[in-house]
C-alpha atoms as a PDB file:
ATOM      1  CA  UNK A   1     -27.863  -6.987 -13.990  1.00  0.00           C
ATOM      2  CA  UNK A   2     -26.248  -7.745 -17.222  1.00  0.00           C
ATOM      3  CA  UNK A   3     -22.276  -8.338 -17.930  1.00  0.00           C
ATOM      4  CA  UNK A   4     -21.843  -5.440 -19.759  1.00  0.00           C
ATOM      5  CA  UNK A   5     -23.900  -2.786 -17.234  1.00  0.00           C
ATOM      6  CA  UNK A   6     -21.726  -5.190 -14.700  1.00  0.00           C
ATOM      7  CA  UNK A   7     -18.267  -4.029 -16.379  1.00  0.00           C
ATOM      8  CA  UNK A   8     -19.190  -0.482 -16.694  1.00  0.00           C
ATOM      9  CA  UNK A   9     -20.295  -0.194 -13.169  1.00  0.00           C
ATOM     10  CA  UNK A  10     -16.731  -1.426 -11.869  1.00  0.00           C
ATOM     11  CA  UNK A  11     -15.046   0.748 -14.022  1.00  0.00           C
ATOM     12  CA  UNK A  12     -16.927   3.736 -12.976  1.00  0.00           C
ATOM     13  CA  UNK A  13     -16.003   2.519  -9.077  1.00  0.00           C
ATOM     14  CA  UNK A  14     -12.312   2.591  -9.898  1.00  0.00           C
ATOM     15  CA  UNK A  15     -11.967   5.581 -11.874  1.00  0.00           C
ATOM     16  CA  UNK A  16     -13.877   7.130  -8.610  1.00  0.00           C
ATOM     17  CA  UNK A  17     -11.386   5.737  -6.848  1.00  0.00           C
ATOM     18  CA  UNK A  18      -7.962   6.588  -8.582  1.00  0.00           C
ATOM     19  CA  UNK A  19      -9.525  10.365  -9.194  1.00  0.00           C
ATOM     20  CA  UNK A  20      -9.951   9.809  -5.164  1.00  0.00           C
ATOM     21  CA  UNK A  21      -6.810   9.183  -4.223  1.00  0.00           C
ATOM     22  CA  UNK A  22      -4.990  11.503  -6.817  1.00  0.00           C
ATOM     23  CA  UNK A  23      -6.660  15.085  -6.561  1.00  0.00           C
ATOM     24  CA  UNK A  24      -9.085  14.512  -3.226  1.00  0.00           C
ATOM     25  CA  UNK A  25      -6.327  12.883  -1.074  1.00  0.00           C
ATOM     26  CA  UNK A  26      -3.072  13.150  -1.957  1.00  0.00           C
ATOM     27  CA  UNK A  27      -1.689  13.430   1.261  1.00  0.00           C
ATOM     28  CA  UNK A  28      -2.663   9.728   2.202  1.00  0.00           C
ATOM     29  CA  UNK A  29       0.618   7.952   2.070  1.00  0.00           C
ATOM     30  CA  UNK A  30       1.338   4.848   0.211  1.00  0.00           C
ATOM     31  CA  UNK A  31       2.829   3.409   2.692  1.00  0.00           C
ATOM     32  CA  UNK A  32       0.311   4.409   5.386  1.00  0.00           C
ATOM     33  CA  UNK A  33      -2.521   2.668   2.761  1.00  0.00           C
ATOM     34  CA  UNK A  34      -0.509  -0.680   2.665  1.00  0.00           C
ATOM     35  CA  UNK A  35       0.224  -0.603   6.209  1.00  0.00           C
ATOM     36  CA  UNK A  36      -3.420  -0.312   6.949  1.00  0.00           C
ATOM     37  CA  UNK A  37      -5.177  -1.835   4.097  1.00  0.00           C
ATOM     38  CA  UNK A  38      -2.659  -4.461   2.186  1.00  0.00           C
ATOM     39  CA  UNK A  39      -2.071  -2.089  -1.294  1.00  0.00           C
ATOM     40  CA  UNK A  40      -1.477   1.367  -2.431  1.00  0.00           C
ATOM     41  CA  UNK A  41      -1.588   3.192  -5.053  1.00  0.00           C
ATOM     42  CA  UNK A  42       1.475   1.450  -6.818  1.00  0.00           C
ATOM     43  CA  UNK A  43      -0.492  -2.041  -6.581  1.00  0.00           C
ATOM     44  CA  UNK A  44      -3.445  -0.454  -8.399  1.00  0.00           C
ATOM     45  CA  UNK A  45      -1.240   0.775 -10.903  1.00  0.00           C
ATOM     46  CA  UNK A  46       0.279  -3.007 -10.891  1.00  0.00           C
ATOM     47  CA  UNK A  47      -3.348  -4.402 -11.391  1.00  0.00           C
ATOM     48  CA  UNK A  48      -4.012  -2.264 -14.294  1.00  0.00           C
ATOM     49  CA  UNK A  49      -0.911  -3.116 -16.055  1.00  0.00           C
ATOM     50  CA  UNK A  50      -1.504  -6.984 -15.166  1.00  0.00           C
ATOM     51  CA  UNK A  51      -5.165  -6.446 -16.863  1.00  0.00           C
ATOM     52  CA  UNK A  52      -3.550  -5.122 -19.594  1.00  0.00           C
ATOM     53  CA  UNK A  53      -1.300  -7.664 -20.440  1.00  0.00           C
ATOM     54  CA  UNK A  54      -4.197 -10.354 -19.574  1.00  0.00           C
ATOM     55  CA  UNK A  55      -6.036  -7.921 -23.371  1.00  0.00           C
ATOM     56  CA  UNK A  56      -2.511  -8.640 -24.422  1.00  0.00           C
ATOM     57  CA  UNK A  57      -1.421  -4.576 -24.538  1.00  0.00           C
ATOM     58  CA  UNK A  58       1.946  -3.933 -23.470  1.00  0.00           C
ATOM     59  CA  UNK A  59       2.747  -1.676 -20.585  1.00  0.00           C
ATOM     60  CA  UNK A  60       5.824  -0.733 -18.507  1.00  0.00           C
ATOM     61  CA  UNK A  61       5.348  -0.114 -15.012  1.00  0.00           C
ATOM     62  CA  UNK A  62       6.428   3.682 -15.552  1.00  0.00           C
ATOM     63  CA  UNK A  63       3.463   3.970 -18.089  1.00  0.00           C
ATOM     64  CA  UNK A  64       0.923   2.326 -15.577  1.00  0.00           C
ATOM     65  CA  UNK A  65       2.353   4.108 -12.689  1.00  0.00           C
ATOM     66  CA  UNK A  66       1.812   7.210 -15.273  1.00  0.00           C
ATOM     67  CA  UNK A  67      -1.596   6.488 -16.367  1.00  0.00           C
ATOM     68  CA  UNK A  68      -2.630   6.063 -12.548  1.00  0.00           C
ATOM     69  CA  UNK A  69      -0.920   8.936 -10.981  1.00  0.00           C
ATOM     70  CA  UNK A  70      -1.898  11.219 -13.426  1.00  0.00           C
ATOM     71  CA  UNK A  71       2.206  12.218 -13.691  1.00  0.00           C
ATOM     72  CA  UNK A  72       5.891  10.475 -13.306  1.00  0.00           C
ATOM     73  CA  UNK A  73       6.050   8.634 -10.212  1.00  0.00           C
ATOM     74  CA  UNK A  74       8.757  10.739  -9.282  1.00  0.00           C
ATOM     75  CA  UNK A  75       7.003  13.814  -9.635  1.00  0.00           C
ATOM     76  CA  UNK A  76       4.261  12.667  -7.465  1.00  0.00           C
ATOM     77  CA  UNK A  77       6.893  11.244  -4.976  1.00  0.00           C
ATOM     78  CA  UNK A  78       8.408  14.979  -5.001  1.00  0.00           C
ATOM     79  CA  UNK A  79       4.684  16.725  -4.645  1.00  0.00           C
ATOM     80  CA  UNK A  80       3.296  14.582  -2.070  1.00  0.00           C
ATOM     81  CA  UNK A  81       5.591  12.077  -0.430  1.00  0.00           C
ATOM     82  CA  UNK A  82       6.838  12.454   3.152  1.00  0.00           C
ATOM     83  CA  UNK A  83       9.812  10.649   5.507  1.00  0.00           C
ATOM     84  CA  UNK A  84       8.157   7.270   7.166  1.00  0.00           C
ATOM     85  CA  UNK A  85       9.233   7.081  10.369  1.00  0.00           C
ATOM     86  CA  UNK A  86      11.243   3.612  11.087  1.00  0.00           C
ATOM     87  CA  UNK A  87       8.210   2.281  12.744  1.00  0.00           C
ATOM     88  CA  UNK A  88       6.010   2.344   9.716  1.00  0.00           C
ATOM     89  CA  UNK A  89       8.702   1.141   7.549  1.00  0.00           C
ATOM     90  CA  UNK A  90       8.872  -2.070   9.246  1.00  0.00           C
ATOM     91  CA  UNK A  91       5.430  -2.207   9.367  1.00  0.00           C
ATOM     92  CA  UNK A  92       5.090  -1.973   5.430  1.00  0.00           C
ATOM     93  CA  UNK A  93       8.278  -4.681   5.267  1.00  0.00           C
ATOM     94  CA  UNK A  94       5.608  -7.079   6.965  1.00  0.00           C
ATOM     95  CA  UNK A  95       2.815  -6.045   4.935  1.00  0.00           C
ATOM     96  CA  UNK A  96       4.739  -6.292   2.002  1.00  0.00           C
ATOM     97  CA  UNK A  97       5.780  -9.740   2.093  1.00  0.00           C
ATOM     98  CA  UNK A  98       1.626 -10.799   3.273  1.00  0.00           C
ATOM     99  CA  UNK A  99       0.236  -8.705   0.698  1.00  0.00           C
ATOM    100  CA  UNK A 100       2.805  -8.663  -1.889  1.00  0.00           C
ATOM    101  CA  UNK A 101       5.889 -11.064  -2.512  1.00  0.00           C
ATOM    102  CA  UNK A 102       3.526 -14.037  -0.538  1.00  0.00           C
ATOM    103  CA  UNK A 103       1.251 -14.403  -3.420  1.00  0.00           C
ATOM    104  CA  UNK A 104       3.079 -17.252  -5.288  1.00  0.00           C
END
């Protein structure tokens, strides 16, 4: 497979996954994701606006956030969000600081 059929393959994988996660399952939690599998969707949105500064395009983490939950954060957050019980919010404190902060 060639670089280029390579590329568009990936791409085609993650826009199947952020269109996933933002119309087919919107009532998986972020915190439920990171708990469980290390990111969300705020670290996807992260990675895209790391890639983009890697092409040298400048991009807030509002506008990523934007660009990968299809609206304001705190739109979705007011949409789809729910309470985390104290249980899973230590849980995400520890897989915060393995998946997250730890990365140095």
């Amino acid at each position: 497979m060639d670089d280029q059929t390579r590329i568009e393959l990936e791409a085609a994988a993650f826009r199947a996954l952020r269109a996933h996660l933002m119309e087919e399952r919107t009532d998986v939690q972020n915190i439920d994701m990171m708990n469980l599998a290390g990111f969300c969707r705020n670290c996807l949105s992260r990675w895209y606006q790391e890639a983009a500064a890697e092409k040298g395009i400048e991009m807030s983490q509002t506008e990523a956030r934007e660009t990968f939950y299809g609206m304001p954060m705190s739109e979705w957050k007011a949409k789809y969000q729910t309470d985390a019980s104290p249980e899973k919010q230590a849980a995400f404190e520890t897989a915060f600081k393995e998946n997250v902060t730890d990365k140095g």
